[in-house]
PDB file of N, CA and C in Angstrom:
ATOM      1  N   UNK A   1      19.104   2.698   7.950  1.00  0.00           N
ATOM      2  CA  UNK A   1      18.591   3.536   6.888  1.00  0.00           C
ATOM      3  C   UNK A   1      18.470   2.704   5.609  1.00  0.00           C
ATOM      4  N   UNK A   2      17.361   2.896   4.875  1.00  0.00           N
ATOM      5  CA  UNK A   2      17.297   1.832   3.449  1.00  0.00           C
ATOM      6  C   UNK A   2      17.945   3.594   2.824  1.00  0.00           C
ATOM      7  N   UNK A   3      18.620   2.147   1.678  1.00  0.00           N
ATOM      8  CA  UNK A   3      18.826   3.198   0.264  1.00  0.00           C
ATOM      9  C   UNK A   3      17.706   3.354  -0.215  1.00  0.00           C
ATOM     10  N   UNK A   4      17.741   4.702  -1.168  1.00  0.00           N
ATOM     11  CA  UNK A   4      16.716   5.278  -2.348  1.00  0.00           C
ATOM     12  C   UNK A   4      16.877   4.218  -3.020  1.00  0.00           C
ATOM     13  N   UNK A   5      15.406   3.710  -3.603  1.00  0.00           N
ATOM     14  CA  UNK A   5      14.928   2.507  -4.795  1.00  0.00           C
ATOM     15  C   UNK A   5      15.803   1.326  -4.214  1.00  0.00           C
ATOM     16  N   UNK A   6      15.808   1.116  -3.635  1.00  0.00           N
ATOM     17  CA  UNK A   6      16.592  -0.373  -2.977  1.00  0.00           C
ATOM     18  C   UNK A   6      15.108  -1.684  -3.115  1.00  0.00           C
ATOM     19  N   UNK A   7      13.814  -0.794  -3.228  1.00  0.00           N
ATOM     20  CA  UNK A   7      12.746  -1.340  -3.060  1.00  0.00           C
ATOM     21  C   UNK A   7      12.362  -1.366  -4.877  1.00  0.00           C
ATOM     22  N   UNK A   8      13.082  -1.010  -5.686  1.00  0.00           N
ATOM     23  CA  UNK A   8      12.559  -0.916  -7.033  1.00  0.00           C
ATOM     24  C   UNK A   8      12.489  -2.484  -8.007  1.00  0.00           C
ATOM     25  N   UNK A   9      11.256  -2.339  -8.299  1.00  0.00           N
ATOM     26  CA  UNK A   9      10.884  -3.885  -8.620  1.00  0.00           C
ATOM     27  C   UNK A   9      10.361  -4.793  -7.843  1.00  0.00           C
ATOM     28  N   UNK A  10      10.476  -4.393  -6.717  1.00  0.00           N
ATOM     29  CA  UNK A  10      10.422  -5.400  -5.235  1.00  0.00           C
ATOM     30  C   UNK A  10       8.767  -5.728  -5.704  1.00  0.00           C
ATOM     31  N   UNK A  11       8.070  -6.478  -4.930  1.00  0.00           N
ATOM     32  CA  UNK A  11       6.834  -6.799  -4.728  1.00  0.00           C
ATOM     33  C   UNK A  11       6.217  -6.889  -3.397  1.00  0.00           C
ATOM     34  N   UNK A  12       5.689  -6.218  -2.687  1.00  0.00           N
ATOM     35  CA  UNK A  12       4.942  -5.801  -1.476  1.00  0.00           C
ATOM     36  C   UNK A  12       4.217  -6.106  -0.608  1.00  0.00           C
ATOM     37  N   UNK A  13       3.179  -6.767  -0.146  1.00  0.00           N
ATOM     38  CA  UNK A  13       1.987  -7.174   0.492  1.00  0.00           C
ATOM     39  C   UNK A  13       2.428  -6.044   2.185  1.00  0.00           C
ATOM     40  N   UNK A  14       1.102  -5.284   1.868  1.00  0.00           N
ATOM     41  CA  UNK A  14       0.976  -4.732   3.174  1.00  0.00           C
ATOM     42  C   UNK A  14      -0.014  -4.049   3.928  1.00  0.00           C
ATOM     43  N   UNK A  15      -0.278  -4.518   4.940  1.00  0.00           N
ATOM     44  CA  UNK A  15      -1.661  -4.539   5.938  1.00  0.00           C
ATOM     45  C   UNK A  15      -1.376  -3.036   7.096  1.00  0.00           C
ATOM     46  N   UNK A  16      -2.546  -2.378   7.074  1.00  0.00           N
ATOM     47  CA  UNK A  16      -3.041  -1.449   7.461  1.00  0.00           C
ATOM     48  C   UNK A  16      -2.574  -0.641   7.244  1.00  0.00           C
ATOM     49  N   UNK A  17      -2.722   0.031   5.837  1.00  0.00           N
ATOM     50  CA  UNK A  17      -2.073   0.996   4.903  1.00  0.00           C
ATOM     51  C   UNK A  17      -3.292   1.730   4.587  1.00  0.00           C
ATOM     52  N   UNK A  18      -4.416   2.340   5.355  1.00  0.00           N
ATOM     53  CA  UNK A  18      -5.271   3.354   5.369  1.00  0.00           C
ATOM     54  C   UNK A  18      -4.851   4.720   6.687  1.00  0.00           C
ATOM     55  N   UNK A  19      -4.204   4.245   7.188  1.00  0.00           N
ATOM     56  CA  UNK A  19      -3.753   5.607   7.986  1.00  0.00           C
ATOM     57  C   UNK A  19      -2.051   5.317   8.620  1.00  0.00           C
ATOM     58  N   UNK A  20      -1.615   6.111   9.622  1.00  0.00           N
ATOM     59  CA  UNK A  20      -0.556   6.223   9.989  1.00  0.00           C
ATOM     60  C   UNK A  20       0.517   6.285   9.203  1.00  0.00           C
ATOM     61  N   UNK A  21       1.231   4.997   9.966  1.00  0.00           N
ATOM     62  CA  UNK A  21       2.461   4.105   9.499  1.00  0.00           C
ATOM     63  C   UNK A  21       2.447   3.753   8.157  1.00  0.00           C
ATOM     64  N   UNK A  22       1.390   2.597   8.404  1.00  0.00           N
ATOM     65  CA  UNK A  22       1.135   1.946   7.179  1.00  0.00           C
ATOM     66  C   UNK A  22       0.735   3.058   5.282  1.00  0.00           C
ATOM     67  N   UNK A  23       0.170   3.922   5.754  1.00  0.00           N
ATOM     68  CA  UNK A  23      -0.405   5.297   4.721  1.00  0.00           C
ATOM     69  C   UNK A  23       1.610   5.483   4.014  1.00  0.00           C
ATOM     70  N   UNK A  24       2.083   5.763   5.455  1.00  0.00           N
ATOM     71  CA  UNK A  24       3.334   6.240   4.888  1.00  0.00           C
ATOM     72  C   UNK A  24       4.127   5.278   4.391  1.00  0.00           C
ATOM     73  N   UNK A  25       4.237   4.529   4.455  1.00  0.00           N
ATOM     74  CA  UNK A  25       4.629   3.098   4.591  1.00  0.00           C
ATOM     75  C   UNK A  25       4.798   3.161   2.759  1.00  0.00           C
ATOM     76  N   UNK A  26       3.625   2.818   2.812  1.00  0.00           N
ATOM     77  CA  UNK A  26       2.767   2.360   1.614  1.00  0.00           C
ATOM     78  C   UNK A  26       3.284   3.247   0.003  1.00  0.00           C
ATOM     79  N   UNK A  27       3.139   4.793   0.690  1.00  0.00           N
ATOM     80  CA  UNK A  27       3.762   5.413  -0.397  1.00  0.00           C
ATOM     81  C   UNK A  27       5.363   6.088  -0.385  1.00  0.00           C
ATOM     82  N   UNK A  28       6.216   5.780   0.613  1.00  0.00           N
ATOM     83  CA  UNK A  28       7.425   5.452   0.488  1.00  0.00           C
ATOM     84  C   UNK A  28       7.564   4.199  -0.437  1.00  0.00           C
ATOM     85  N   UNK A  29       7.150   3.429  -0.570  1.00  0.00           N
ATOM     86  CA  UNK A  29       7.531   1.833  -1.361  1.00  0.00           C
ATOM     87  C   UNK A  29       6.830   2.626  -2.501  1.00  0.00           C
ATOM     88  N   UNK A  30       5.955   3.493  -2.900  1.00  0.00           N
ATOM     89  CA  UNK A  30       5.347   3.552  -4.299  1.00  0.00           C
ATOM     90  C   UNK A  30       6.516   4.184  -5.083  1.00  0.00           C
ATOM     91  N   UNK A  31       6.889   5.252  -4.397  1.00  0.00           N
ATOM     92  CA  UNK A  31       8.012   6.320  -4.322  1.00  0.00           C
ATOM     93  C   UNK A  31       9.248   6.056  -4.931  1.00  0.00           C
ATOM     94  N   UNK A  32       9.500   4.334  -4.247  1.00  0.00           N
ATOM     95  CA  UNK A  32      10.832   3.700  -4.664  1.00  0.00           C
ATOM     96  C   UNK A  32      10.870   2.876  -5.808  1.00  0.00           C
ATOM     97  N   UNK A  33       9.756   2.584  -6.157  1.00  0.00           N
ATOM     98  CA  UNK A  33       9.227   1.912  -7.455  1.00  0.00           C
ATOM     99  C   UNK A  33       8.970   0.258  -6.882  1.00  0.00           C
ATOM    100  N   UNK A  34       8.861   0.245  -5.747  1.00  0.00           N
ATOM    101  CA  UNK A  34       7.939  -1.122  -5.640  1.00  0.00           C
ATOM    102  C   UNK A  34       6.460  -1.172  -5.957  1.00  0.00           C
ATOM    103  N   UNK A  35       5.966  -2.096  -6.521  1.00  0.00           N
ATOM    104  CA  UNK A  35       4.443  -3.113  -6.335  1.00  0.00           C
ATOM    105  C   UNK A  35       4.031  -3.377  -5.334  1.00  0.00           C
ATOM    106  N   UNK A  36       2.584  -2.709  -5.020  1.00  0.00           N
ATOM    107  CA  UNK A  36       2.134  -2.700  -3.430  1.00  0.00           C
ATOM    108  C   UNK A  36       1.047  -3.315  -3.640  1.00  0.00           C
ATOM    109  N   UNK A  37       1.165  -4.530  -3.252  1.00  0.00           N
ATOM    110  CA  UNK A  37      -0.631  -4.626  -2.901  1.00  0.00           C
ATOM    111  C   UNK A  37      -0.872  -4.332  -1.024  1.00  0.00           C
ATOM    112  N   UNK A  38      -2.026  -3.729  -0.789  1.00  0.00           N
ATOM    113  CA  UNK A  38      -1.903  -3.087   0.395  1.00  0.00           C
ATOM    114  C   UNK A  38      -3.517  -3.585   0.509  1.00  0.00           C
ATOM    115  N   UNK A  39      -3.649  -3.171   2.051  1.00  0.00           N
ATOM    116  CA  UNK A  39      -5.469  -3.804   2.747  1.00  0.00           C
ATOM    117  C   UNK A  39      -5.122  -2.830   3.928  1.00  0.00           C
ATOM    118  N   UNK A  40      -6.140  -3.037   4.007  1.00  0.00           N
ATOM    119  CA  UNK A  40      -6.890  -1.967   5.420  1.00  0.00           C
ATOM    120  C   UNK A  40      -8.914  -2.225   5.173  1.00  0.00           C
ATOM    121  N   UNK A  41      -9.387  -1.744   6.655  1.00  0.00           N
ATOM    122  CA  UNK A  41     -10.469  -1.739   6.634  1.00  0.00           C
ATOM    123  C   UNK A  41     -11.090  -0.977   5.797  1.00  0.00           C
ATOM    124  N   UNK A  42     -10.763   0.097   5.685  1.00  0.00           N
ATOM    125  CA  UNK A  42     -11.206   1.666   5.197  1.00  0.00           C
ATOM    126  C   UNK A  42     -11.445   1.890   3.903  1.00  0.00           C
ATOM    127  N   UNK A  43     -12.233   0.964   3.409  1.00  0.00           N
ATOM    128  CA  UNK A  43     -12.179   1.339   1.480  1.00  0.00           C
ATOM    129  C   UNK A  43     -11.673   2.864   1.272  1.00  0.00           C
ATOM    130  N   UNK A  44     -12.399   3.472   1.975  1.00  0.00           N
ATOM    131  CA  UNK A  44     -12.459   5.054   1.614  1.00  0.00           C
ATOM    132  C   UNK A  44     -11.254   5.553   1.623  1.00  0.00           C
ATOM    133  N   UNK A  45     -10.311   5.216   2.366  1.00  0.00           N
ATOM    134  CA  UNK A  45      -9.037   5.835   2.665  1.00  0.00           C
ATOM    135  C   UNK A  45      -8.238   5.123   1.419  1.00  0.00           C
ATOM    136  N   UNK A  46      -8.479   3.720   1.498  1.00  0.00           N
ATOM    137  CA  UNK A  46      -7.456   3.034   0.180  1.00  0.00           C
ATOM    138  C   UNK A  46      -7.759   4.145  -0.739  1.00  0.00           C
ATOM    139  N   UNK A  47      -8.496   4.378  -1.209  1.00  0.00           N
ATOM    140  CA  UNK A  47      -8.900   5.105  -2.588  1.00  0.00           C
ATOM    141  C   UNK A  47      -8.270   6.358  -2.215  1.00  0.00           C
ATOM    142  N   UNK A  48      -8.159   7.109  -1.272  1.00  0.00           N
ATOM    143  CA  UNK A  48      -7.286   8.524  -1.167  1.00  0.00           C
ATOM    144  C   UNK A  48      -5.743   7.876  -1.146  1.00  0.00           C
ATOM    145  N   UNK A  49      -5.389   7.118  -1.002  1.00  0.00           N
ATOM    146  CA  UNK A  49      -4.530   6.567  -0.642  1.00  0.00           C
ATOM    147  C   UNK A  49      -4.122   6.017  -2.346  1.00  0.00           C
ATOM    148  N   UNK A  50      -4.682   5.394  -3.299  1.00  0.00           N
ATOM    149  CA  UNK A  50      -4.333   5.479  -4.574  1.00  0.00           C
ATOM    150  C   UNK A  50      -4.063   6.402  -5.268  1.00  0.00           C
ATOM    151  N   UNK A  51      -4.840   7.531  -4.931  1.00  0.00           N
ATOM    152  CA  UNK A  51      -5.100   9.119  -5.355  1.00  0.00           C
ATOM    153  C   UNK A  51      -3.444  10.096  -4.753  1.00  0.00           C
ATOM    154  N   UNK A  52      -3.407   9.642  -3.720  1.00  0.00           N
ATOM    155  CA  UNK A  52      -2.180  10.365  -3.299  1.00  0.00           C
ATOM    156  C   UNK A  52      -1.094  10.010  -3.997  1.00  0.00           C
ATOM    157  N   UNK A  53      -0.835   8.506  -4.570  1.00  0.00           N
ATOM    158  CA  UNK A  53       0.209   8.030  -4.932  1.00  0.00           C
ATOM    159  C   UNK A  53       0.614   8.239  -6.531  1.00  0.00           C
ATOM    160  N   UNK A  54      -0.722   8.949  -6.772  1.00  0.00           N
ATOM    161  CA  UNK A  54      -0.906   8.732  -8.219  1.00  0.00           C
ATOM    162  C   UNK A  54      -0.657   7.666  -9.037  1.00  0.00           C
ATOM    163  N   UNK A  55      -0.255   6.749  -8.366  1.00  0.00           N
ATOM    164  CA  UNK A  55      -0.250   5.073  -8.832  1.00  0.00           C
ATOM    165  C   UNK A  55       0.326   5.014  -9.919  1.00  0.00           C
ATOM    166  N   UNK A  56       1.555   5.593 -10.203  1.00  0.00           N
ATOM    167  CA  UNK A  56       2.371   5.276 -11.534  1.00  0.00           C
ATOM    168  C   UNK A  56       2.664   3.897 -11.609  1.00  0.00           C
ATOM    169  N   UNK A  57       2.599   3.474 -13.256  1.00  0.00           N
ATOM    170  CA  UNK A  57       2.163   2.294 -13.609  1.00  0.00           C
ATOM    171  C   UNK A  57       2.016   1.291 -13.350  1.00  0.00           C
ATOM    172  N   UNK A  58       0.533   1.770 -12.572  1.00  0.00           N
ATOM    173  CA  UNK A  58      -0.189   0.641 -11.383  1.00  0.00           C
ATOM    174  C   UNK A  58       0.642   0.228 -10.339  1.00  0.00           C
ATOM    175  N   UNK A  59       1.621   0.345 -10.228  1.00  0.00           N
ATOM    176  CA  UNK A  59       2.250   0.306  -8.646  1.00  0.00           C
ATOM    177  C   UNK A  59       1.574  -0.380  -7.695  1.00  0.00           C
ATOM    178  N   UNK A  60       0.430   0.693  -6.972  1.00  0.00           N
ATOM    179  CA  UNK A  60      -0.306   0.118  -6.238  1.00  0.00           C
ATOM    180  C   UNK A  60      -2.001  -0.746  -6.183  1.00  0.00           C
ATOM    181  N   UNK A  61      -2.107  -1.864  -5.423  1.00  0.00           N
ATOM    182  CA  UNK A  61      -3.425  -2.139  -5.937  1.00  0.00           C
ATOM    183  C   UNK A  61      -3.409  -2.434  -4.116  1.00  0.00           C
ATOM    184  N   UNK A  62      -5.202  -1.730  -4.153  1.00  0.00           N
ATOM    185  CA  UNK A  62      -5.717  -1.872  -2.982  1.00  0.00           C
ATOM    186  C   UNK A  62      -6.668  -2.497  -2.652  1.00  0.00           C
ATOM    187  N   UNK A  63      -6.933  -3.462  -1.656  1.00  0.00           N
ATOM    188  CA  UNK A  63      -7.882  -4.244  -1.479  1.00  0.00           C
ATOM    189  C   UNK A  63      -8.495  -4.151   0.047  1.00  0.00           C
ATOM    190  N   UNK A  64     -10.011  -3.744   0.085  1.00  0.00           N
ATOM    191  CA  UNK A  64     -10.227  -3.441   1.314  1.00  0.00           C
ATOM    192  C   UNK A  64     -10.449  -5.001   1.950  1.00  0.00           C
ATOM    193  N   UNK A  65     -10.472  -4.625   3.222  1.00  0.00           N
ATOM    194  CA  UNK A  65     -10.683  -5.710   3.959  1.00  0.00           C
ATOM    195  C   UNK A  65     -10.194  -5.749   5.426  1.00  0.00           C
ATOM    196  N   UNK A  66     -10.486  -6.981   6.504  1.00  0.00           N
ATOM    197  CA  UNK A  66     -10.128  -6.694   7.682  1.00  0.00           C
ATOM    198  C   UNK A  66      -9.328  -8.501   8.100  1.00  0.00           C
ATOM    199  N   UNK A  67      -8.388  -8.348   8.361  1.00  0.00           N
ATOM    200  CA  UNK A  67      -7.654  -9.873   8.141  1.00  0.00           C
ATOM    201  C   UNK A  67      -8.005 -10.511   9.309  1.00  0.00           C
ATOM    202  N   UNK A  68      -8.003  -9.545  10.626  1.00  0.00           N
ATOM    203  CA  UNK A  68      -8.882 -10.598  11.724  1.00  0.00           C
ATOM    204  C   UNK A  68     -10.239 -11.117  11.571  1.00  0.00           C
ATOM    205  N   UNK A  69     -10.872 -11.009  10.595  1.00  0.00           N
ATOM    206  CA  UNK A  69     -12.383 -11.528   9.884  1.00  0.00           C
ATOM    207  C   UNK A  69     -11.529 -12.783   9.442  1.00  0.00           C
ATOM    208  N   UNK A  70     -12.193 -13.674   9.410  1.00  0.00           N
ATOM    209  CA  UNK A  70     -11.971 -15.145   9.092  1.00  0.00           C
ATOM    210  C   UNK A  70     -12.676 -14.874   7.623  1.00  0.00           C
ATOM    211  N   UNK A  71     -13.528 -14.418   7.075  1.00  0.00           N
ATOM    212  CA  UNK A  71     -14.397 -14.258   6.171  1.00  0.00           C
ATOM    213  C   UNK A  71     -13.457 -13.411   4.956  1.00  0.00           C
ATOM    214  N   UNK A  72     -12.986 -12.840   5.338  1.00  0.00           N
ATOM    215  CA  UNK A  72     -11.798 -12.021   4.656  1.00  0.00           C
ATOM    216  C   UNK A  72     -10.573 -12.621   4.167  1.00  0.00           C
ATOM    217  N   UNK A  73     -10.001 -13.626   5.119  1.00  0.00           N
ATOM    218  CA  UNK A  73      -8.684 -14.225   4.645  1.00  0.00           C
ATOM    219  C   UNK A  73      -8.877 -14.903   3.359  1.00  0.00           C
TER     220      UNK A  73
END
């Protein structure tokens, strides 16, 4: 079990944070007061996915993209 805010301040990087896991993932760490930078294919979802978090002070930044693309890395 993590403690509450054990993640506060932390800094993030995390991949496929447009649905599931990663969606929840993503805003558990916003929640705790970590810095997310997050990717997924899905522009569309990142952006509900900023919207859900309400992105208190900037917290999260989303960057679409697909990391098995060589063109992307």
């Amino acid at each position: 079990m993590v403690r509450r805010n054990s993640f506060r301040g932390k800094r993030v990087v995390l991949t496929g944070a447009s649905s599931g896991i990663g969606w929840y993932v993503a805003t558990q760490l916003v929640q705790q007061g970590a810095y997310v930078v997050c990717t997924a294919r899905r522009a569309d979802r990142l952006k509900q996915l900023r919207l859900a978090t309400g992105n208190p002070l900037k917290r999260l930044i989303a960057i679409p993209g697909d990391i098995t693309d060589e063109a992307h890395r």
